[in-house]
PDB file of N, CA and C in Angstrom:
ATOM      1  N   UNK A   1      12.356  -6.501  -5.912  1.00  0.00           N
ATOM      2  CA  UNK A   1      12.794  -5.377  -6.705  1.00  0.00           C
ATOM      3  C   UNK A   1      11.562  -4.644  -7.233  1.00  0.00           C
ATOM      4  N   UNK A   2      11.515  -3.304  -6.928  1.00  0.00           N
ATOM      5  CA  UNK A   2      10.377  -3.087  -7.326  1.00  0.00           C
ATOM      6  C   UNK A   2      10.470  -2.144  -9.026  1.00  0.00           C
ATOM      7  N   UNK A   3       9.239  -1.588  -9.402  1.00  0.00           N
ATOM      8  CA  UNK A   3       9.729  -1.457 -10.666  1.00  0.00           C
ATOM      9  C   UNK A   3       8.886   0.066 -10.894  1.00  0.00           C
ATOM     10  N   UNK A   4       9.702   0.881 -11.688  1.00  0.00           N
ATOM     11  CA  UNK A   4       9.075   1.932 -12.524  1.00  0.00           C
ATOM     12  C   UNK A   4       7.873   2.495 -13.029  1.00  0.00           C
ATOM     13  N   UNK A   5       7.199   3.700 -12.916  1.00  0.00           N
ATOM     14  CA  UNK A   5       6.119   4.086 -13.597  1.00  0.00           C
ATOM     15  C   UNK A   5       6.461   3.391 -14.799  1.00  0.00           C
ATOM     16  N   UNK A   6       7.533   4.312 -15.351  1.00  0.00           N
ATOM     17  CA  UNK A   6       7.893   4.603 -16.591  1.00  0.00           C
ATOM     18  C   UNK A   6       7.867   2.984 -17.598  1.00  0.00           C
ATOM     19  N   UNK A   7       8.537   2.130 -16.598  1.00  0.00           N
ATOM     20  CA  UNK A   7       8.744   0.429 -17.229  1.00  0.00           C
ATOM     21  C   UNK A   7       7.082  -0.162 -17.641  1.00  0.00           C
ATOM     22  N   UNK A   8       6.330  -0.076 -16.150  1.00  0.00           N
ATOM     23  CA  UNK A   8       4.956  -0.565 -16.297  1.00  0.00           C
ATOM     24  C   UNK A   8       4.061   0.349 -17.635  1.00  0.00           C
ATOM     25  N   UNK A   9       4.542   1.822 -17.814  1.00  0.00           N
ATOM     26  CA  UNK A   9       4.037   2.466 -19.163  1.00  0.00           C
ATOM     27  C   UNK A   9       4.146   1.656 -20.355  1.00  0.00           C
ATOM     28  N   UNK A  10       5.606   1.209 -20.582  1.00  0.00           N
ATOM     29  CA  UNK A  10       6.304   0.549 -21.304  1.00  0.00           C
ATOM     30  C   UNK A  10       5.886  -0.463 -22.042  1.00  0.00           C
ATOM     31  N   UNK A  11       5.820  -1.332 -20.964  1.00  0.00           N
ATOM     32  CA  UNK A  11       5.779  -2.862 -20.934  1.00  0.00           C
ATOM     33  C   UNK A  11       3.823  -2.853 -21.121  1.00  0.00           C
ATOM     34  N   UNK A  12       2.712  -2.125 -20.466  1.00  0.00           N
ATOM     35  CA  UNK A  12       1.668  -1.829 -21.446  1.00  0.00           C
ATOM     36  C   UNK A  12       1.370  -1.655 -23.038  1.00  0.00           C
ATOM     37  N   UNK A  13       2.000  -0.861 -23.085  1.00  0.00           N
ATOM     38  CA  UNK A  13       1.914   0.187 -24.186  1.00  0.00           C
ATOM     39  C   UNK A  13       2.804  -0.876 -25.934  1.00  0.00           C
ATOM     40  N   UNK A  14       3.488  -1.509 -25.005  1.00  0.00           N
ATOM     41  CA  UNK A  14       4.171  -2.565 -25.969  1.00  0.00           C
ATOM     42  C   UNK A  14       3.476  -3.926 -26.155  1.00  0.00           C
ATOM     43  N   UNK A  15       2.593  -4.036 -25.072  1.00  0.00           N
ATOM     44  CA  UNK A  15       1.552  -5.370 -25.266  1.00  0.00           C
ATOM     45  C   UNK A  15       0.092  -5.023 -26.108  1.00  0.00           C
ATOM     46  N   UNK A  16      -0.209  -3.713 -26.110  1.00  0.00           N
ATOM     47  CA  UNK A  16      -1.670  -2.942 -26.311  1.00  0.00           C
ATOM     48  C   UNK A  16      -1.696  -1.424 -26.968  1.00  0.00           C
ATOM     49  N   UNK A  17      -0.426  -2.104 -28.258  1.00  0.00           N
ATOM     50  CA  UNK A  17       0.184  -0.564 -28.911  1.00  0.00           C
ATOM     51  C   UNK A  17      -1.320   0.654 -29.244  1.00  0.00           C
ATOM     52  N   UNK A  18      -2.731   0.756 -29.104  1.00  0.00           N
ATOM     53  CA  UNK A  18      -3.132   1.633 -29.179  1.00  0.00           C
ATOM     54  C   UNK A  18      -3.326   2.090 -27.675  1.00  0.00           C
ATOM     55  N   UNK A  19      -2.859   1.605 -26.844  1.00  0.00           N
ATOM     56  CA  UNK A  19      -3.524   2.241 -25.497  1.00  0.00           C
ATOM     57  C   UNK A  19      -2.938   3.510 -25.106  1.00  0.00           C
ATOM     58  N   UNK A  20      -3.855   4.404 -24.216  1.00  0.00           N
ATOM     59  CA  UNK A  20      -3.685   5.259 -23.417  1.00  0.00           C
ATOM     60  C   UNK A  20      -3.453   4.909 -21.910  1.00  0.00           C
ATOM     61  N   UNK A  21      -2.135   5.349 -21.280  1.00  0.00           N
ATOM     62  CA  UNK A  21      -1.896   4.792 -20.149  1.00  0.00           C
ATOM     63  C   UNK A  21      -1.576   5.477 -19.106  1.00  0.00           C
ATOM     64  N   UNK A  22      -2.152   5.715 -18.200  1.00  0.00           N
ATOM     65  CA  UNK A  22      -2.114   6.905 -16.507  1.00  0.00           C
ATOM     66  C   UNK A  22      -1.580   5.762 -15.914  1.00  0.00           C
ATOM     67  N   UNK A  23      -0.236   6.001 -14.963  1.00  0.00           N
ATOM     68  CA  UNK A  23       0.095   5.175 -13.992  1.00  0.00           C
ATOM     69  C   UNK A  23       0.180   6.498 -12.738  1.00  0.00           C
ATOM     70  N   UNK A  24      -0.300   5.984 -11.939  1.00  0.00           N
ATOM     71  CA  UNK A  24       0.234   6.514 -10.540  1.00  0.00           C
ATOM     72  C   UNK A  24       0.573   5.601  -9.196  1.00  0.00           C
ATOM     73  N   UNK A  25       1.684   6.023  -8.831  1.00  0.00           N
ATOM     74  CA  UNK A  25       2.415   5.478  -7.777  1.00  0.00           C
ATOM     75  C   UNK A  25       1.940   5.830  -6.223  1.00  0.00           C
ATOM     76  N   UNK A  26       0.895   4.688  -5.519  1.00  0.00           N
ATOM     77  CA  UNK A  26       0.240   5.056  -4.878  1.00  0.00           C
ATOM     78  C   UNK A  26       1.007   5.484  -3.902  1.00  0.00           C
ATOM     79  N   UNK A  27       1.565   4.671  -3.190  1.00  0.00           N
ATOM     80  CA  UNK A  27       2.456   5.296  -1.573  1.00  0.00           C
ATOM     81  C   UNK A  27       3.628   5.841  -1.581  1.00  0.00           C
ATOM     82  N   UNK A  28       4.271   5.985  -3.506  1.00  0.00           N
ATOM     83  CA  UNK A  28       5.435   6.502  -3.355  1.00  0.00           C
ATOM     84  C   UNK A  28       6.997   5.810  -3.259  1.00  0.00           C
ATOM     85  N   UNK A  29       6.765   4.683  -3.161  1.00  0.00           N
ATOM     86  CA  UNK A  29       7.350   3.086  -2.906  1.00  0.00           C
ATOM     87  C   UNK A  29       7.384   2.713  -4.019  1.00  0.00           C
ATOM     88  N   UNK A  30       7.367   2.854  -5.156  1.00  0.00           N
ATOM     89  CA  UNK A  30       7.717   2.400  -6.296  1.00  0.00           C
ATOM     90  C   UNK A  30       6.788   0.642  -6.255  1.00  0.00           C
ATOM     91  N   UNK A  31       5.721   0.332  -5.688  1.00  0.00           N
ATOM     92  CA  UNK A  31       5.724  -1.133  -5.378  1.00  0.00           C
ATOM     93  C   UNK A  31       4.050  -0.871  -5.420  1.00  0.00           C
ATOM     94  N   UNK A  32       3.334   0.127  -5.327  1.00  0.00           N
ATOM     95  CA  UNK A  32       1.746  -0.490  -5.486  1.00  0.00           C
ATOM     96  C   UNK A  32       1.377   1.021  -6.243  1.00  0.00           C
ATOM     97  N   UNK A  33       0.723   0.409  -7.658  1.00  0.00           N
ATOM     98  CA  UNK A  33       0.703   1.614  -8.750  1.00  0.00           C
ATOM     99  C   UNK A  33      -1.016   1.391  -8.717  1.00  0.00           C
ATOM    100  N   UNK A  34      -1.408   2.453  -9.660  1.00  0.00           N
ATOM    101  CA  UNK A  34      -2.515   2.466  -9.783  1.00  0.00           C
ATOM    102  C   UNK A  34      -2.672   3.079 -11.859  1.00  0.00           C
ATOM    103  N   UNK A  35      -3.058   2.145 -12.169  1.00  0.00           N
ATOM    104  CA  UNK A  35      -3.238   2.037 -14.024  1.00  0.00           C
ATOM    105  C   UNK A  35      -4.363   2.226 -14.259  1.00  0.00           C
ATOM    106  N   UNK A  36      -4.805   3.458 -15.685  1.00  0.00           N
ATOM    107  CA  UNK A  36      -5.768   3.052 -15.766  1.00  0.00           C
ATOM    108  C   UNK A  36      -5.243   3.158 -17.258  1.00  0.00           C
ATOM    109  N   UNK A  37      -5.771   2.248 -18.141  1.00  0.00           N
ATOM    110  CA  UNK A  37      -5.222   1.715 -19.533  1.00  0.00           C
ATOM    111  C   UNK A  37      -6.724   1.606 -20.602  1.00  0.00           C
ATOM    112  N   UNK A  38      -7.127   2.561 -21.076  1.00  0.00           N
ATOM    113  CA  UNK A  38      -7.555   2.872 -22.354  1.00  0.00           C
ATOM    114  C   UNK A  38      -7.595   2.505 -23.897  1.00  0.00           C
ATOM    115  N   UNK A  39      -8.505   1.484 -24.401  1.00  0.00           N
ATOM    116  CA  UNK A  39      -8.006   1.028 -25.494  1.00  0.00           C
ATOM    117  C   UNK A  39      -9.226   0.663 -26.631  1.00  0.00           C
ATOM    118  N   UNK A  40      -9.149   1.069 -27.412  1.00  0.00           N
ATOM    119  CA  UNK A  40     -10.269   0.011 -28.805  1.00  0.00           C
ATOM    120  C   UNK A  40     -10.434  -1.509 -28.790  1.00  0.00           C
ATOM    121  N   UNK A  41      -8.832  -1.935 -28.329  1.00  0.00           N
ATOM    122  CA  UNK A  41      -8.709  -3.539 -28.138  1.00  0.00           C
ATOM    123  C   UNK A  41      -9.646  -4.444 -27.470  1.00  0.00           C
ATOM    124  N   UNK A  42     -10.072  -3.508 -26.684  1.00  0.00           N
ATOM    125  CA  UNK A  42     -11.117  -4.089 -25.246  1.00  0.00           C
ATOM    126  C   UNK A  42     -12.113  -3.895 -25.622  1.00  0.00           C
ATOM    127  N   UNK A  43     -12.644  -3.318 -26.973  1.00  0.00           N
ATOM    128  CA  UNK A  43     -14.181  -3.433 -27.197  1.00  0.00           C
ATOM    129  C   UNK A  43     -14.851  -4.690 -27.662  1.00  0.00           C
ATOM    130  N   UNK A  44     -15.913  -5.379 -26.882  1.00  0.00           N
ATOM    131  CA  UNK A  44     -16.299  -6.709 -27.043  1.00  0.00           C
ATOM    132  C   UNK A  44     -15.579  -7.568 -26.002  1.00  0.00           C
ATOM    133  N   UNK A  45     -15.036  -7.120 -25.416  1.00  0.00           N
ATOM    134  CA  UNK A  45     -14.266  -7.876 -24.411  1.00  0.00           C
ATOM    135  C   UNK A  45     -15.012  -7.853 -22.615  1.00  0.00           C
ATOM    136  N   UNK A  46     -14.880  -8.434 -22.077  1.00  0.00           N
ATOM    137  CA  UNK A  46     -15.544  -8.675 -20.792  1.00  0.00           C
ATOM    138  C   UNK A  46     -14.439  -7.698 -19.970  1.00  0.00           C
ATOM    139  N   UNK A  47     -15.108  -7.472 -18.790  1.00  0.00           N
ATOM    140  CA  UNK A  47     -13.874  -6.355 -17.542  1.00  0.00           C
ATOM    141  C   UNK A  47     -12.242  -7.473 -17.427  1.00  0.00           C
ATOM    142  N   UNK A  48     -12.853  -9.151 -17.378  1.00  0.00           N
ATOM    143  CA  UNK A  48     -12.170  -9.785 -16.986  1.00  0.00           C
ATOM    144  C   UNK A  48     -10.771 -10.179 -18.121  1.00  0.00           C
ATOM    145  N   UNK A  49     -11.439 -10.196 -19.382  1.00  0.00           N
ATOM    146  CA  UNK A  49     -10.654 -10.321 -20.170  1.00  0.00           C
ATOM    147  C   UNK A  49      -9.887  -9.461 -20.843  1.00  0.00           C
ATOM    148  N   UNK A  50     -10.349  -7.962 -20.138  1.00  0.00           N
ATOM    149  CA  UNK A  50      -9.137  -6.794 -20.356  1.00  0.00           C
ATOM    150  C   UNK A  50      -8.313  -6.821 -19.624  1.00  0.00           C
ATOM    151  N   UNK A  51      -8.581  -6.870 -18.020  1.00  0.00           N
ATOM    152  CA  UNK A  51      -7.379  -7.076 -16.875  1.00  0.00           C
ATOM    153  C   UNK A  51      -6.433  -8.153 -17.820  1.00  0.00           C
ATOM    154  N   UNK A  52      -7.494  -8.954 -17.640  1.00  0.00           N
ATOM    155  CA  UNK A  52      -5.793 -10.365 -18.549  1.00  0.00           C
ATOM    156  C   UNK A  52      -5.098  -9.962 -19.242  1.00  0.00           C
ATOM    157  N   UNK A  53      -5.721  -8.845 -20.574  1.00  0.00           N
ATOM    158  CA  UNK A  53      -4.448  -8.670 -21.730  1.00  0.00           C
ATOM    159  C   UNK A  53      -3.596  -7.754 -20.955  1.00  0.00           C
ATOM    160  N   UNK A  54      -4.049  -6.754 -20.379  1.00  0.00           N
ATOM    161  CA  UNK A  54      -2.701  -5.806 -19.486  1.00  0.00           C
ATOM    162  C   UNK A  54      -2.075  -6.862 -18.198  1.00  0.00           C
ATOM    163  N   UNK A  55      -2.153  -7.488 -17.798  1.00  0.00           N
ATOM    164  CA  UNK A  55      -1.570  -8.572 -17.344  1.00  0.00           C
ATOM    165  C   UNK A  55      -0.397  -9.867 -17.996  1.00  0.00           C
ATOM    166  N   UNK A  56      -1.057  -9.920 -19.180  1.00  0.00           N
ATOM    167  CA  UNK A  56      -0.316 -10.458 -20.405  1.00  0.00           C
ATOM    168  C   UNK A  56       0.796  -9.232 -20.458  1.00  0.00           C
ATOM    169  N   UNK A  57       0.399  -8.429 -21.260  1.00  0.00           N
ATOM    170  CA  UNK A  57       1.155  -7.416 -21.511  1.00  0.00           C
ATOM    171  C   UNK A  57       2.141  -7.050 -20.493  1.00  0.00           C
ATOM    172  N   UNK A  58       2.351  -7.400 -18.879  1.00  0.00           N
ATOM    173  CA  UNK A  58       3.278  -6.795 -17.921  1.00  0.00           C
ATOM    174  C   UNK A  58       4.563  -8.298 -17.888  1.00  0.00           C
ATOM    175  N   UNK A  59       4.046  -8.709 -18.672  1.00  0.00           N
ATOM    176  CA  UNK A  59       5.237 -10.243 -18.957  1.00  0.00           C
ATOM    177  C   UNK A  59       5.119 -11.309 -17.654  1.00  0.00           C
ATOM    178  N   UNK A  60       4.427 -11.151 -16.783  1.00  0.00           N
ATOM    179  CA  UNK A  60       4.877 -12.294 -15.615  1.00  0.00           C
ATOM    180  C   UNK A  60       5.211 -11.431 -14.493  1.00  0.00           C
ATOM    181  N   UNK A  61       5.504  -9.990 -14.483  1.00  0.00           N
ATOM    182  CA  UNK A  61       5.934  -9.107 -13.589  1.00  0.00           C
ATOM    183  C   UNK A  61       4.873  -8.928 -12.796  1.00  0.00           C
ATOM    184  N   UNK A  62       3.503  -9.172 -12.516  1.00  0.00           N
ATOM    185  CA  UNK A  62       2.781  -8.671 -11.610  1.00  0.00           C
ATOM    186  C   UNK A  62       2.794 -10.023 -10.939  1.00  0.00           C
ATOM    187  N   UNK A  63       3.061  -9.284  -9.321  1.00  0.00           N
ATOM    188  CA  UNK A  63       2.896 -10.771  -8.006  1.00  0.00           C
ATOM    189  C   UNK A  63       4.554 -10.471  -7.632  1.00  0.00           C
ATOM    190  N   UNK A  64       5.665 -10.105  -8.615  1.00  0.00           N
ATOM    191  CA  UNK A  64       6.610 -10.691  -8.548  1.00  0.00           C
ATOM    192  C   UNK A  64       7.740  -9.167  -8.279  1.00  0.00           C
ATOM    193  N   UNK A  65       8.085  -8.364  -9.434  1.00  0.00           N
ATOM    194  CA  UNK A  65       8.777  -7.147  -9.728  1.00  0.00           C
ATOM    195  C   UNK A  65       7.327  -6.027  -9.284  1.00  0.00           C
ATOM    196  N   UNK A  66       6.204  -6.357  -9.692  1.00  0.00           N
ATOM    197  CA  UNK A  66       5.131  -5.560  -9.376  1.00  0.00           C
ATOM    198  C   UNK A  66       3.969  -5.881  -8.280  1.00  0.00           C
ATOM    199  N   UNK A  67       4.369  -5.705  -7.346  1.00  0.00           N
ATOM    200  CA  UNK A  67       3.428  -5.553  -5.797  1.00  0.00           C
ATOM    201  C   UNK A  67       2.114  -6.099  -6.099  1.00  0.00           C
ATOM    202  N   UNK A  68       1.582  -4.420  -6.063  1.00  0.00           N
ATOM    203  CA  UNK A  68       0.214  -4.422  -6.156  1.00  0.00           C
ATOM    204  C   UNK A  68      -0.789  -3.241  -7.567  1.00  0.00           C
ATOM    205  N   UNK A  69      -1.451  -3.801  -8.511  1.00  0.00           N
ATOM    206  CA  UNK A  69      -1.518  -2.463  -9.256  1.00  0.00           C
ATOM    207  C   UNK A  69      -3.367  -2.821  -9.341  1.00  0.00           C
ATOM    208  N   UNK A  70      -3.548  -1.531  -8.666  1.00  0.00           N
ATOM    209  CA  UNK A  70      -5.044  -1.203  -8.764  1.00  0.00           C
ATOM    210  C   UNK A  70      -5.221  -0.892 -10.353  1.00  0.00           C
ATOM    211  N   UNK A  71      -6.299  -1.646 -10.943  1.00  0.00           N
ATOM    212  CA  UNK A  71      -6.248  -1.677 -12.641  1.00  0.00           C
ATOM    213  C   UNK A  71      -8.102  -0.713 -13.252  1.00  0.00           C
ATOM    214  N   UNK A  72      -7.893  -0.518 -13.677  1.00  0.00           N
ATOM    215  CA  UNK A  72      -9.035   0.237 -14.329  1.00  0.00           C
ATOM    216  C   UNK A  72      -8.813   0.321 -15.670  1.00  0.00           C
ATOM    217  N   UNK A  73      -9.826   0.026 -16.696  1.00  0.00           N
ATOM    218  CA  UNK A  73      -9.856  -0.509 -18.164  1.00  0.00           C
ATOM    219  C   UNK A  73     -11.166   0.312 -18.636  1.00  0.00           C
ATOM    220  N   UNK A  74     -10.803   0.924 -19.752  1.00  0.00           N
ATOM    221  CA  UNK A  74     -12.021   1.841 -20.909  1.00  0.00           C
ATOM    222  C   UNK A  74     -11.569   1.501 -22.007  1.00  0.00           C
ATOM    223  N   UNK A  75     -12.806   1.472 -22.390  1.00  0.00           N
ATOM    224  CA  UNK A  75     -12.561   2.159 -24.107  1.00  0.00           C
ATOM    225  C   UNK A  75     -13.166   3.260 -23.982  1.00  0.00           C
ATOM    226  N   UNK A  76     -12.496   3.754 -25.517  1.00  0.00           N
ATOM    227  CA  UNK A  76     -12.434   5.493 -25.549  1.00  0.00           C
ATOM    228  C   UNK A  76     -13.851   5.948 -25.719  1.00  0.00           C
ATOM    229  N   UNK A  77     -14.574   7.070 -25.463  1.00  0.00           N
ATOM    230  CA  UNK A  77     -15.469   7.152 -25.659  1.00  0.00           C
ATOM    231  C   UNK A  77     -15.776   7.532 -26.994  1.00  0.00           C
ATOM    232  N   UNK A  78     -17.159   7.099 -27.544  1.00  0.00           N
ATOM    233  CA  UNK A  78     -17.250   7.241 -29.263  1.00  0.00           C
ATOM    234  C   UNK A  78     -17.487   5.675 -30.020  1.00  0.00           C
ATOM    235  N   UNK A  79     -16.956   4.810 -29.085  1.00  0.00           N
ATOM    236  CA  UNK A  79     -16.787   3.723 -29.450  1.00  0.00           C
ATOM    237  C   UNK A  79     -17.566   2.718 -29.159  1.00  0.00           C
TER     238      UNK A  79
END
């Protein structure tokens, strides 16, 4: 079953309530997105240990309801 821009916005944005979140739907297939998720949270944090919290944050859904999601992680600039 594949799943929603709009859900994967969601289900971010509810794990990492300050983030800024771009999803795009690469092939159109609702099944391999491309995120890039923006946050203060991630400052002091390693590349590896931001993927995890937006991973955390998608509940267990990536591998499973969510394909494939090309991930890209910032903090805002200023910060």
């Amino acid at each position: 079953m594949a799943m929603d821009a709009g859900e994967i916005e969601r289900l971010i944005k509810d794990g990492i309530p300050d983030a800024v979140v771009r999803i795009e739907d690469l092939r159109g297939d609702g099944d391999h997105y491309a995120a890039h998720v923006e946050s203060r949270t991630f400052q002091g944090r390693s590349r590896v240990q931001q993927h995890q919290m937006v991973y955390q944050a998608l509940r267990g859904r990536m591998g499973d309801q969510l394909h494939a999601l090309a991930l890209r992680t910032t903090i805002p600039a200023g910060d």
